[in-house]
PDB file of N, CA and C in Angstrom:
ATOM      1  N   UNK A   1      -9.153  19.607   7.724  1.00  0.00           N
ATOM      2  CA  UNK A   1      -8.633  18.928   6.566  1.00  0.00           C
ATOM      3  C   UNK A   1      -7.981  17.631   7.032  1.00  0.00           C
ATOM      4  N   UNK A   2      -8.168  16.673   6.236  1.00  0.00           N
ATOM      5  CA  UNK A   2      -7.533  15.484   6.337  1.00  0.00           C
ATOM      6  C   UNK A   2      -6.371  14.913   5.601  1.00  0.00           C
ATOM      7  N   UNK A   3      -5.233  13.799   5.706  1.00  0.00           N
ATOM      8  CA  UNK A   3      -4.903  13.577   4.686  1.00  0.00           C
ATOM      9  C   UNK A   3      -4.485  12.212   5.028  1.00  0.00           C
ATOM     10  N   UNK A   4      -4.367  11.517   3.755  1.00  0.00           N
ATOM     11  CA  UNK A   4      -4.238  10.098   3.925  1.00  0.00           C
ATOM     12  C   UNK A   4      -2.831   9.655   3.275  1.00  0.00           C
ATOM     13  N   UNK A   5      -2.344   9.117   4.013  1.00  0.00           N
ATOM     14  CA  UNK A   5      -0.791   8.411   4.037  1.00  0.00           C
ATOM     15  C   UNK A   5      -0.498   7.017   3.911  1.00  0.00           C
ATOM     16  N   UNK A   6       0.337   6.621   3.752  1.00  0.00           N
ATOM     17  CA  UNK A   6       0.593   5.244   3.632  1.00  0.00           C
ATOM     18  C   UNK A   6       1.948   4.927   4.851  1.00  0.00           C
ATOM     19  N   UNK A   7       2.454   3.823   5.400  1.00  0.00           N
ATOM     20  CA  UNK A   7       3.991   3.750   5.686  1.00  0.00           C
ATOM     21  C   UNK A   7       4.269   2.537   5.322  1.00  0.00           C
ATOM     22  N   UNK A   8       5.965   2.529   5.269  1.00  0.00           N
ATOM     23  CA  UNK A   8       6.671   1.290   4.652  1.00  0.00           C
ATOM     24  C   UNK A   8       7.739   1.208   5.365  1.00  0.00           C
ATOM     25  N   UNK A   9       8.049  -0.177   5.079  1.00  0.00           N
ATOM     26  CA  UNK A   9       9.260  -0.247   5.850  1.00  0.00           C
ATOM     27  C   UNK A   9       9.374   0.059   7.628  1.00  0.00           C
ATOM     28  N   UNK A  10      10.834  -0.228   8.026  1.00  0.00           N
ATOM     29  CA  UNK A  10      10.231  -0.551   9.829  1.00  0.00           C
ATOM     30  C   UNK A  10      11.639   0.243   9.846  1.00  0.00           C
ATOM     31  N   UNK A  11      11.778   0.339  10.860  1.00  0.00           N
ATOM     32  CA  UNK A  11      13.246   1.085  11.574  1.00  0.00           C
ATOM     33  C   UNK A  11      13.878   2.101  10.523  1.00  0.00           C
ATOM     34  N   UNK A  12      15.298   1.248  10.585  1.00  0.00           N
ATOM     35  CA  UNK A  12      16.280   2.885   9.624  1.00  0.00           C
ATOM     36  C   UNK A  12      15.351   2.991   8.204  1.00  0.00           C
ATOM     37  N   UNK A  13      14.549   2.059   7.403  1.00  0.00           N
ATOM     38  CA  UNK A  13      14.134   2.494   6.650  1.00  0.00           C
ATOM     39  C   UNK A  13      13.103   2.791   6.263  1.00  0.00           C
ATOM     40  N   UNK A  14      12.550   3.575   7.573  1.00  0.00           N
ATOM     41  CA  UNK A  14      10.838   3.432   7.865  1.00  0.00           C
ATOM     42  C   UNK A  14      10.186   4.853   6.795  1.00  0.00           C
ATOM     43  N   UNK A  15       9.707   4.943   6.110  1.00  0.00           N
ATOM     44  CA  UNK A  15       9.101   5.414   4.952  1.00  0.00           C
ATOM     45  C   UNK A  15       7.529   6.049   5.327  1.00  0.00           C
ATOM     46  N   UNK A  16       7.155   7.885   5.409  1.00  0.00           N
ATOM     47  CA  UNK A  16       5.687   7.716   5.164  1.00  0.00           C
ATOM     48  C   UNK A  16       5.634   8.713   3.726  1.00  0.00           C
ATOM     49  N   UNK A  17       4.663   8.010   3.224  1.00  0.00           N
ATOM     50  CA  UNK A  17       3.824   8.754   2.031  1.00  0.00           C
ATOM     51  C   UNK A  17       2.754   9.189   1.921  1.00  0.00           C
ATOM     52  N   UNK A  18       2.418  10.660   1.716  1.00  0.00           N
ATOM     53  CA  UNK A  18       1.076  11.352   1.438  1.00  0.00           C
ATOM     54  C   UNK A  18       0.934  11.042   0.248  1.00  0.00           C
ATOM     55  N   UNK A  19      -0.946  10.352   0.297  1.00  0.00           N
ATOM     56  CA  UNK A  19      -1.013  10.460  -0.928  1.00  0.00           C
ATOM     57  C   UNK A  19      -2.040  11.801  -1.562  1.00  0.00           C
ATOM     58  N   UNK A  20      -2.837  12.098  -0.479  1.00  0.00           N
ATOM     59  CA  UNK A  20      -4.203  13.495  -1.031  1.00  0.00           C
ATOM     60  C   UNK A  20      -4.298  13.820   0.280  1.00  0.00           C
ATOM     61  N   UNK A  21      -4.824  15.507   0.283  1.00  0.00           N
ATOM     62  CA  UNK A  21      -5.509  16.002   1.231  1.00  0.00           C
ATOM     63  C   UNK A  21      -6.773  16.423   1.141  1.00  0.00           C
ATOM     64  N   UNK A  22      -7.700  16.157   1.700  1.00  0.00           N
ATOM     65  CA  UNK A  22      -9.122  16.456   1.484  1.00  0.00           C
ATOM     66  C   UNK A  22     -10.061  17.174   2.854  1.00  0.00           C
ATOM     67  N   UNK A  23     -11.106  17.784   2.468  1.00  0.00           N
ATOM     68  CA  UNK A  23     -11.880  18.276   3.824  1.00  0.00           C
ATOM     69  C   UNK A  23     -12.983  16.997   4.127  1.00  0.00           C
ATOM     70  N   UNK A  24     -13.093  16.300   3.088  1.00  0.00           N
ATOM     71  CA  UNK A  24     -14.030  15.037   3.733  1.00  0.00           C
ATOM     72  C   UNK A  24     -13.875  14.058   4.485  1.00  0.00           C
ATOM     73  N   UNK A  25     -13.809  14.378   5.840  1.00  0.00           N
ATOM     74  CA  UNK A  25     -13.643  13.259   6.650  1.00  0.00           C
ATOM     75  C   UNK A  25     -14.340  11.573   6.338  1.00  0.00           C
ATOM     76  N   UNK A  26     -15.541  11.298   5.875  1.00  0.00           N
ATOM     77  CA  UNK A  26     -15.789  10.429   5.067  1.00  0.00           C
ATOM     78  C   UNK A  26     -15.465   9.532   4.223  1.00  0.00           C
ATOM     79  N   UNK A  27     -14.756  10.543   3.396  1.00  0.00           N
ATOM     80  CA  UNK A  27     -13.992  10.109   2.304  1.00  0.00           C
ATOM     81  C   UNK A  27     -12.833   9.487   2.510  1.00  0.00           C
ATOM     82  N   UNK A  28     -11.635  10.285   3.394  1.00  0.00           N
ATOM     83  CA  UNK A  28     -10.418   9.582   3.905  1.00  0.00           C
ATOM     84  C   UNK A  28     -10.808   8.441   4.448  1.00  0.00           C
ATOM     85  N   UNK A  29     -11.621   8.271   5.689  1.00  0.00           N
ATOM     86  CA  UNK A  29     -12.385   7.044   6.309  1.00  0.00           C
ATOM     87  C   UNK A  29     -11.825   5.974   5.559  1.00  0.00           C
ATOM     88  N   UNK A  30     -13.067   6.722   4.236  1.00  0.00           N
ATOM     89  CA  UNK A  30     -13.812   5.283   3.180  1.00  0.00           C
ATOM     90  C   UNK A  30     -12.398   4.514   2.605  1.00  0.00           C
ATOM     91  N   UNK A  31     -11.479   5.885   2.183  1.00  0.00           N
ATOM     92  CA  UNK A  31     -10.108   5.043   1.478  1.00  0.00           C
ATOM     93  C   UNK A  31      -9.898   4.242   1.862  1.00  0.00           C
ATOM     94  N   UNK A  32      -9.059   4.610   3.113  1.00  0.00           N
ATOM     95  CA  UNK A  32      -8.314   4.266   3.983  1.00  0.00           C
ATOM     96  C   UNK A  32      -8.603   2.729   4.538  1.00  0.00           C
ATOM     97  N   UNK A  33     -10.386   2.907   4.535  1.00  0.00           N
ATOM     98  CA  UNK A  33     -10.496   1.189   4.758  1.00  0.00           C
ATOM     99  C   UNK A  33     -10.448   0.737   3.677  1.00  0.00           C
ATOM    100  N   UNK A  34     -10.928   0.968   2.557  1.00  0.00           N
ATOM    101  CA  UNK A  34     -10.959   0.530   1.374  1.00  0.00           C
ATOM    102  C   UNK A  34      -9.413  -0.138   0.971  1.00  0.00           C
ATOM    103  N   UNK A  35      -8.583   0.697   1.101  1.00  0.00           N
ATOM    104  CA  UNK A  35      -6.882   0.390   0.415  1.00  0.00           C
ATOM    105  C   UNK A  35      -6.465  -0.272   1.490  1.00  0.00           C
ATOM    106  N   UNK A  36      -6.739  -0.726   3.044  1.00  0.00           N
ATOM    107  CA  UNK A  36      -5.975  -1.937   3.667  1.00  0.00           C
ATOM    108  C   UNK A  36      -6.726  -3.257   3.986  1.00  0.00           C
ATOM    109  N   UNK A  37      -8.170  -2.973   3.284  1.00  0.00           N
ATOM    110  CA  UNK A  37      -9.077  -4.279   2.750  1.00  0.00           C
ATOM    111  C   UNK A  37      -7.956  -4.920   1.886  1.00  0.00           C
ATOM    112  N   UNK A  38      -7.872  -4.315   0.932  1.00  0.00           N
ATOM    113  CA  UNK A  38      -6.913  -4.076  -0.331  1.00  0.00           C
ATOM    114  C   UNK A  38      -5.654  -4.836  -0.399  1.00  0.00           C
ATOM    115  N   UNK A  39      -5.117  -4.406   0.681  1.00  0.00           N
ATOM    116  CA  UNK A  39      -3.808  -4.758   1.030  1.00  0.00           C
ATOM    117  C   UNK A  39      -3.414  -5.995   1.255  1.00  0.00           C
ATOM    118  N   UNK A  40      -4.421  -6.215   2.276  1.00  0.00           N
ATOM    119  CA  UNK A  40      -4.536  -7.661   3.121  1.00  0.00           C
ATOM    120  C   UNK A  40      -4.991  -8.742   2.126  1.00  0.00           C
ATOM    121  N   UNK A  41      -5.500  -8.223   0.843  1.00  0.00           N
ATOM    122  CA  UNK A  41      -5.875  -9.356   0.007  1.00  0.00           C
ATOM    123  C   UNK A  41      -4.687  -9.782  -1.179  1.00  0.00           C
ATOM    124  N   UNK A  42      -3.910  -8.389  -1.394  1.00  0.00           N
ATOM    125  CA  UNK A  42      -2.825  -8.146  -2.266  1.00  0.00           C
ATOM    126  C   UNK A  42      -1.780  -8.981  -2.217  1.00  0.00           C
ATOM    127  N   UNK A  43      -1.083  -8.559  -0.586  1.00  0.00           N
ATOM    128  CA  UNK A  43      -0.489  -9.218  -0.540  1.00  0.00           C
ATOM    129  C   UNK A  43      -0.337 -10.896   0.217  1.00  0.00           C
ATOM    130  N   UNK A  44      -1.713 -11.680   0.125  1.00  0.00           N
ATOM    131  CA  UNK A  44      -1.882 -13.252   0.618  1.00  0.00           C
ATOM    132  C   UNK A  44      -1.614 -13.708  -0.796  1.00  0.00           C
ATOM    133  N   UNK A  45      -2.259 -12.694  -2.348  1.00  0.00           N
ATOM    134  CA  UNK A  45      -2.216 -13.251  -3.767  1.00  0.00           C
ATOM    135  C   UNK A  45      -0.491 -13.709  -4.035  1.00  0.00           C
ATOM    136  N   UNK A  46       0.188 -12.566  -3.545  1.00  0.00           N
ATOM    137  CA  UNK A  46       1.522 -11.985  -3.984  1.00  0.00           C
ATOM    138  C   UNK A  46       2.321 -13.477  -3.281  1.00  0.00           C
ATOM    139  N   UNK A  47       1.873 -13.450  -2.046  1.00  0.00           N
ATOM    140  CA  UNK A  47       2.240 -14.596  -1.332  1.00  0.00           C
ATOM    141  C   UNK A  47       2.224 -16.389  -1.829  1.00  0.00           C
ATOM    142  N   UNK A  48       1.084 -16.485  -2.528  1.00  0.00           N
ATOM    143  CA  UNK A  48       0.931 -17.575  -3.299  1.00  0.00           C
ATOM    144  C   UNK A  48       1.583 -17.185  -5.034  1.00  0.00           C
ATOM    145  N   UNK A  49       2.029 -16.522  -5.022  1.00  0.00           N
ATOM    146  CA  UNK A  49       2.594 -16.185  -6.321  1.00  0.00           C
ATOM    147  C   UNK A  49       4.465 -16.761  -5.962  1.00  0.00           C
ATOM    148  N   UNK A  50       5.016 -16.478  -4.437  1.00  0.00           N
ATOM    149  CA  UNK A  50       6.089 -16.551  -4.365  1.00  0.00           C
ATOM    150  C   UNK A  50       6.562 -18.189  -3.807  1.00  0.00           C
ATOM    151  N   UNK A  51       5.053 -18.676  -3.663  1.00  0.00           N
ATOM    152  CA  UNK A  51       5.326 -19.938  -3.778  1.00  0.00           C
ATOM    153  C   UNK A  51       5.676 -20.305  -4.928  1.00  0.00           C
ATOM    154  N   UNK A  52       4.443 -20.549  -5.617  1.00  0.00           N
ATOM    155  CA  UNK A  52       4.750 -20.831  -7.440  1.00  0.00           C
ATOM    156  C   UNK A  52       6.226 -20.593  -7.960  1.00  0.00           C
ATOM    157  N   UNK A  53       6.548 -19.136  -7.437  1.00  0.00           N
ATOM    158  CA  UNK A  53       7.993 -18.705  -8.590  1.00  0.00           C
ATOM    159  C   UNK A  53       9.093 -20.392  -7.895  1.00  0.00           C
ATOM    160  N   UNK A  54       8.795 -21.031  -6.895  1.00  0.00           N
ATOM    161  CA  UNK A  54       9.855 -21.894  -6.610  1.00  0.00           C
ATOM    162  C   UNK A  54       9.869 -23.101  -7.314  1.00  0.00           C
ATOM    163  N   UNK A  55       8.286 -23.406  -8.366  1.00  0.00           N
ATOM    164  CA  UNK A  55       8.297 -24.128  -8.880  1.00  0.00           C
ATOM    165  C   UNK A  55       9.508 -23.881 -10.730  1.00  0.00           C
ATOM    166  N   UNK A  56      10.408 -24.026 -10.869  1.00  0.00           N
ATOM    167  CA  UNK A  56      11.023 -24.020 -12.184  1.00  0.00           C
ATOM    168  C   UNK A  56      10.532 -24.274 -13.561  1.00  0.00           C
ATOM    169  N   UNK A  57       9.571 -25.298 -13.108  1.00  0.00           N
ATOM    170  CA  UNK A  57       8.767 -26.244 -14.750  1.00  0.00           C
ATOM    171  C   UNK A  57       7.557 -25.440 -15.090  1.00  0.00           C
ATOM    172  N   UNK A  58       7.410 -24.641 -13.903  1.00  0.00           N
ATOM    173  CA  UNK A  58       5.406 -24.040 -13.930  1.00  0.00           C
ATOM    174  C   UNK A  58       5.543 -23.030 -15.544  1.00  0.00           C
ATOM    175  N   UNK A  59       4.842 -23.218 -16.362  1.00  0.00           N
ATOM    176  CA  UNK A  59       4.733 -22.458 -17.520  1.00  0.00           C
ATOM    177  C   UNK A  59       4.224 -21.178 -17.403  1.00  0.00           C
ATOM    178  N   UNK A  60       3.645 -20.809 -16.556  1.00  0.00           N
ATOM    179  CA  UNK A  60       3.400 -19.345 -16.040  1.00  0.00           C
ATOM    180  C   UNK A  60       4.286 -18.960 -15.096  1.00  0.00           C
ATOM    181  N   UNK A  61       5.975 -19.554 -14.839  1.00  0.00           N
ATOM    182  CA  UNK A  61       7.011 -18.560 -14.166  1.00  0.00           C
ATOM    183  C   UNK A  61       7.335 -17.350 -14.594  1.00  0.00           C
ATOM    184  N   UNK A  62       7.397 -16.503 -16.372  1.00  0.00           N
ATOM    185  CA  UNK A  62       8.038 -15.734 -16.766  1.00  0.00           C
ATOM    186  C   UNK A  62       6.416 -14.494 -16.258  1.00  0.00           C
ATOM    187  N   UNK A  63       5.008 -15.498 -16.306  1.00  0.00           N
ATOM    188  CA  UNK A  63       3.798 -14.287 -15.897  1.00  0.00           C
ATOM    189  C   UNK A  63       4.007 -14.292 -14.764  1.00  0.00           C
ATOM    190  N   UNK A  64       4.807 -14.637 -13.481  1.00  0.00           N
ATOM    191  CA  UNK A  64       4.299 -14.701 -12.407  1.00  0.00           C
ATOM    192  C   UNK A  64       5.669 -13.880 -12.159  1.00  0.00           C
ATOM    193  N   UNK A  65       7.104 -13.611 -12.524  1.00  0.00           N
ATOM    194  CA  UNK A  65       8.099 -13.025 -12.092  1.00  0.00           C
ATOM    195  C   UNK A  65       7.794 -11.498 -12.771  1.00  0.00           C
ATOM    196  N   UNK A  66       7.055 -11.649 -13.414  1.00  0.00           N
ATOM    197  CA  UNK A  66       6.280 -10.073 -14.377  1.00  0.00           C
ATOM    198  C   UNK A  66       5.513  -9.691 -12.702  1.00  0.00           C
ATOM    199  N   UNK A  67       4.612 -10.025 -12.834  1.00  0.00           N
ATOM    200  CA  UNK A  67       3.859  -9.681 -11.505  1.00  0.00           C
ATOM    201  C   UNK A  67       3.970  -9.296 -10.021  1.00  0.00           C
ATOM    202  N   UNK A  68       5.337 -10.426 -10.232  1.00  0.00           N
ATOM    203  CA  UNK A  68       6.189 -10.161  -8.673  1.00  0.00           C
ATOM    204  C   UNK A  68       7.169  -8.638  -8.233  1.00  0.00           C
ATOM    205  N   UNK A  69       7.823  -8.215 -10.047  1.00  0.00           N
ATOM    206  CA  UNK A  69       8.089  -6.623 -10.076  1.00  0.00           C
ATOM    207  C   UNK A  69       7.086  -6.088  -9.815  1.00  0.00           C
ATOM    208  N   UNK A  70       6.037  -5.980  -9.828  1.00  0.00           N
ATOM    209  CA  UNK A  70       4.709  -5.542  -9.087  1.00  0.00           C
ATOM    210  C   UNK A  70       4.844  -5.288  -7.847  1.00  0.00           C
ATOM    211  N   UNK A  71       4.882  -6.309  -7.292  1.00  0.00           N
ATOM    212  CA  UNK A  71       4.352  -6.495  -5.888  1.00  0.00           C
ATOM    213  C   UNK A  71       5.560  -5.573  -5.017  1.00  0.00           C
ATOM    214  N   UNK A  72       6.534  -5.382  -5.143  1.00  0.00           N
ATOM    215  CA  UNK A  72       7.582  -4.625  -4.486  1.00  0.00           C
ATOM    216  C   UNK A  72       7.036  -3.496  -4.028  1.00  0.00           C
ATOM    217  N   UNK A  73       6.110  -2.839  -5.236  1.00  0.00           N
ATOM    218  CA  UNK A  73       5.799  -1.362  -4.568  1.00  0.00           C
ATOM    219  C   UNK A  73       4.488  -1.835  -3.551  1.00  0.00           C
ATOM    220  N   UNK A  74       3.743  -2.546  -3.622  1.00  0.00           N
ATOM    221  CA  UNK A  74       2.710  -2.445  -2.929  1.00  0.00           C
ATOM    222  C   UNK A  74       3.053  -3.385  -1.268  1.00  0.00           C
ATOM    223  N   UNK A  75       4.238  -4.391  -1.717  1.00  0.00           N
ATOM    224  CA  UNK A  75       4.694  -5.250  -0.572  1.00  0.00           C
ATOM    225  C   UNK A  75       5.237  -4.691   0.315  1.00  0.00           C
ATOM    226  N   UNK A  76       6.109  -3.650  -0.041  1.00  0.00           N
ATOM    227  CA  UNK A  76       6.286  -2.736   1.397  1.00  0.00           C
ATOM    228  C   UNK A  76       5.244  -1.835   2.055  1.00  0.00           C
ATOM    229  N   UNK A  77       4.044  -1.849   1.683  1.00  0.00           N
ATOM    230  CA  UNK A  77       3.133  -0.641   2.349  1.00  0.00           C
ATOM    231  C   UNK A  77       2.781  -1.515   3.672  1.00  0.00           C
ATOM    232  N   UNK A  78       2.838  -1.108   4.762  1.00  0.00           N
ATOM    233  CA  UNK A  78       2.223  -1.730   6.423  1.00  0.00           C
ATOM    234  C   UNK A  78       0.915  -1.008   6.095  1.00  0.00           C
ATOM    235  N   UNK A  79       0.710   0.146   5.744  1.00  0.00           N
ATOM    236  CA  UNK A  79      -0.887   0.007   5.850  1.00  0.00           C
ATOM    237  C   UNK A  79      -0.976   1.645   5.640  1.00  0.00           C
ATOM    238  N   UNK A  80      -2.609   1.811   5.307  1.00  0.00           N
ATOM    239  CA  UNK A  80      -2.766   3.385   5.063  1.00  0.00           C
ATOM    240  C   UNK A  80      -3.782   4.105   6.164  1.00  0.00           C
ATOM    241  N   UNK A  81      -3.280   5.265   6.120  1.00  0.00           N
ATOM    242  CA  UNK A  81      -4.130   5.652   7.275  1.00  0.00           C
ATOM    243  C   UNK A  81      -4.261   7.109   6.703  1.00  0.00           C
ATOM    244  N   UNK A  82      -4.835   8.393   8.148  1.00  0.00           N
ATOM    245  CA  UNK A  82      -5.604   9.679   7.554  1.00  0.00           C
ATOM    246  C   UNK A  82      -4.985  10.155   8.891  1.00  0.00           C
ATOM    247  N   UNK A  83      -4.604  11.511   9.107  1.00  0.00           N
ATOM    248  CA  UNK A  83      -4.542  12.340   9.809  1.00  0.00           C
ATOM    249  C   UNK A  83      -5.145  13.526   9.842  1.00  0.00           C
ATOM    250  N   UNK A  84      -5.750  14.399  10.894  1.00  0.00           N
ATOM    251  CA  UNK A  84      -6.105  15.014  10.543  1.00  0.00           C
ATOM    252  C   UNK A  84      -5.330  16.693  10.204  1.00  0.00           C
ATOM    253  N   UNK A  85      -5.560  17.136   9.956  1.00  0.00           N
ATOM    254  CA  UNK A  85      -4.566  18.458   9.725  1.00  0.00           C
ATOM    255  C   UNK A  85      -5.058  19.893  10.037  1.00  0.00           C
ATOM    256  N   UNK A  86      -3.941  21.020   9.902  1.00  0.00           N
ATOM    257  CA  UNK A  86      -4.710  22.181   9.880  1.00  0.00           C
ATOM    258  C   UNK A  86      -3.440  23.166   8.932  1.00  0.00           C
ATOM    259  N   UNK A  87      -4.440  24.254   8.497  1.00  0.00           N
ATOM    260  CA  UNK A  87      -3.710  25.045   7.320  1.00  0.00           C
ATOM    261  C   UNK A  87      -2.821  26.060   8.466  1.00  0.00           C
ATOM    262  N   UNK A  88      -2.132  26.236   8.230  1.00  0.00           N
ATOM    263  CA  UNK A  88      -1.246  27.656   8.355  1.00  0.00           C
ATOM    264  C   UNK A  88      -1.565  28.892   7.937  1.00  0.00           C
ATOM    265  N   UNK A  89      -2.094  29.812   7.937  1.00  0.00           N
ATOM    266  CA  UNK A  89      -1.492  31.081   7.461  1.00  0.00           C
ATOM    267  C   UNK A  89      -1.354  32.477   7.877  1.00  0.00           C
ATOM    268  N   UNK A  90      -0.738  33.150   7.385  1.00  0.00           N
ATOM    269  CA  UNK A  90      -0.128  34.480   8.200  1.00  0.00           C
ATOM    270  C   UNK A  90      -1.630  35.658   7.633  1.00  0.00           C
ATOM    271  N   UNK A  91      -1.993  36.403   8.875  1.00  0.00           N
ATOM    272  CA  UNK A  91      -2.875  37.153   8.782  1.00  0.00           C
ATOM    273  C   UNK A  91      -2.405  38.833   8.564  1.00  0.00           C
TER     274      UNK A  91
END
């Protein structure tokens, strides 16, 4: 069995999150590249978004500070990954 995690944050507030466990090794793979393709594109957008918010006059500041509460949850993820696992149980 596999399961795929995320982490956040670095030192005292270093953070991991499971998100599913699955028997398809494949599948975790596929996420896993899939969601830090993902990531790496997320947050360069988020990045040109925090330029913009410095502009004051830009008429899309109130859509772009909407968006930026967004980005908090996904701006702390360093990246997702899969471990593999094994069940426990008493015979």
């Amino acid at each position: 069995m596999y399961i795929v995690n995320y982490t956040s944050g670095s030192w005292d507030d270093f953070h991991r999150g499971n998100l599913f466990v699955t028997d398809d090794k494949e599948l975790a793979e596929a996420y896993v590249e899939k969601a830090n393709r993902l990531l790496v594109k997320i947050k360069e957008y988020y990045r040109e978004i925090d330029e913009k918010l410095q502009d004051d006059k830009d008429p899309m500041r109130n859509i772009y500070i909407e968006q930026w509460a967004k980005y908090h949850t996904l701006g702390e993820v360093n990246a997702f990954a899969y471990e593999e696992i094994e069940l426990r149980t008493k015979l």
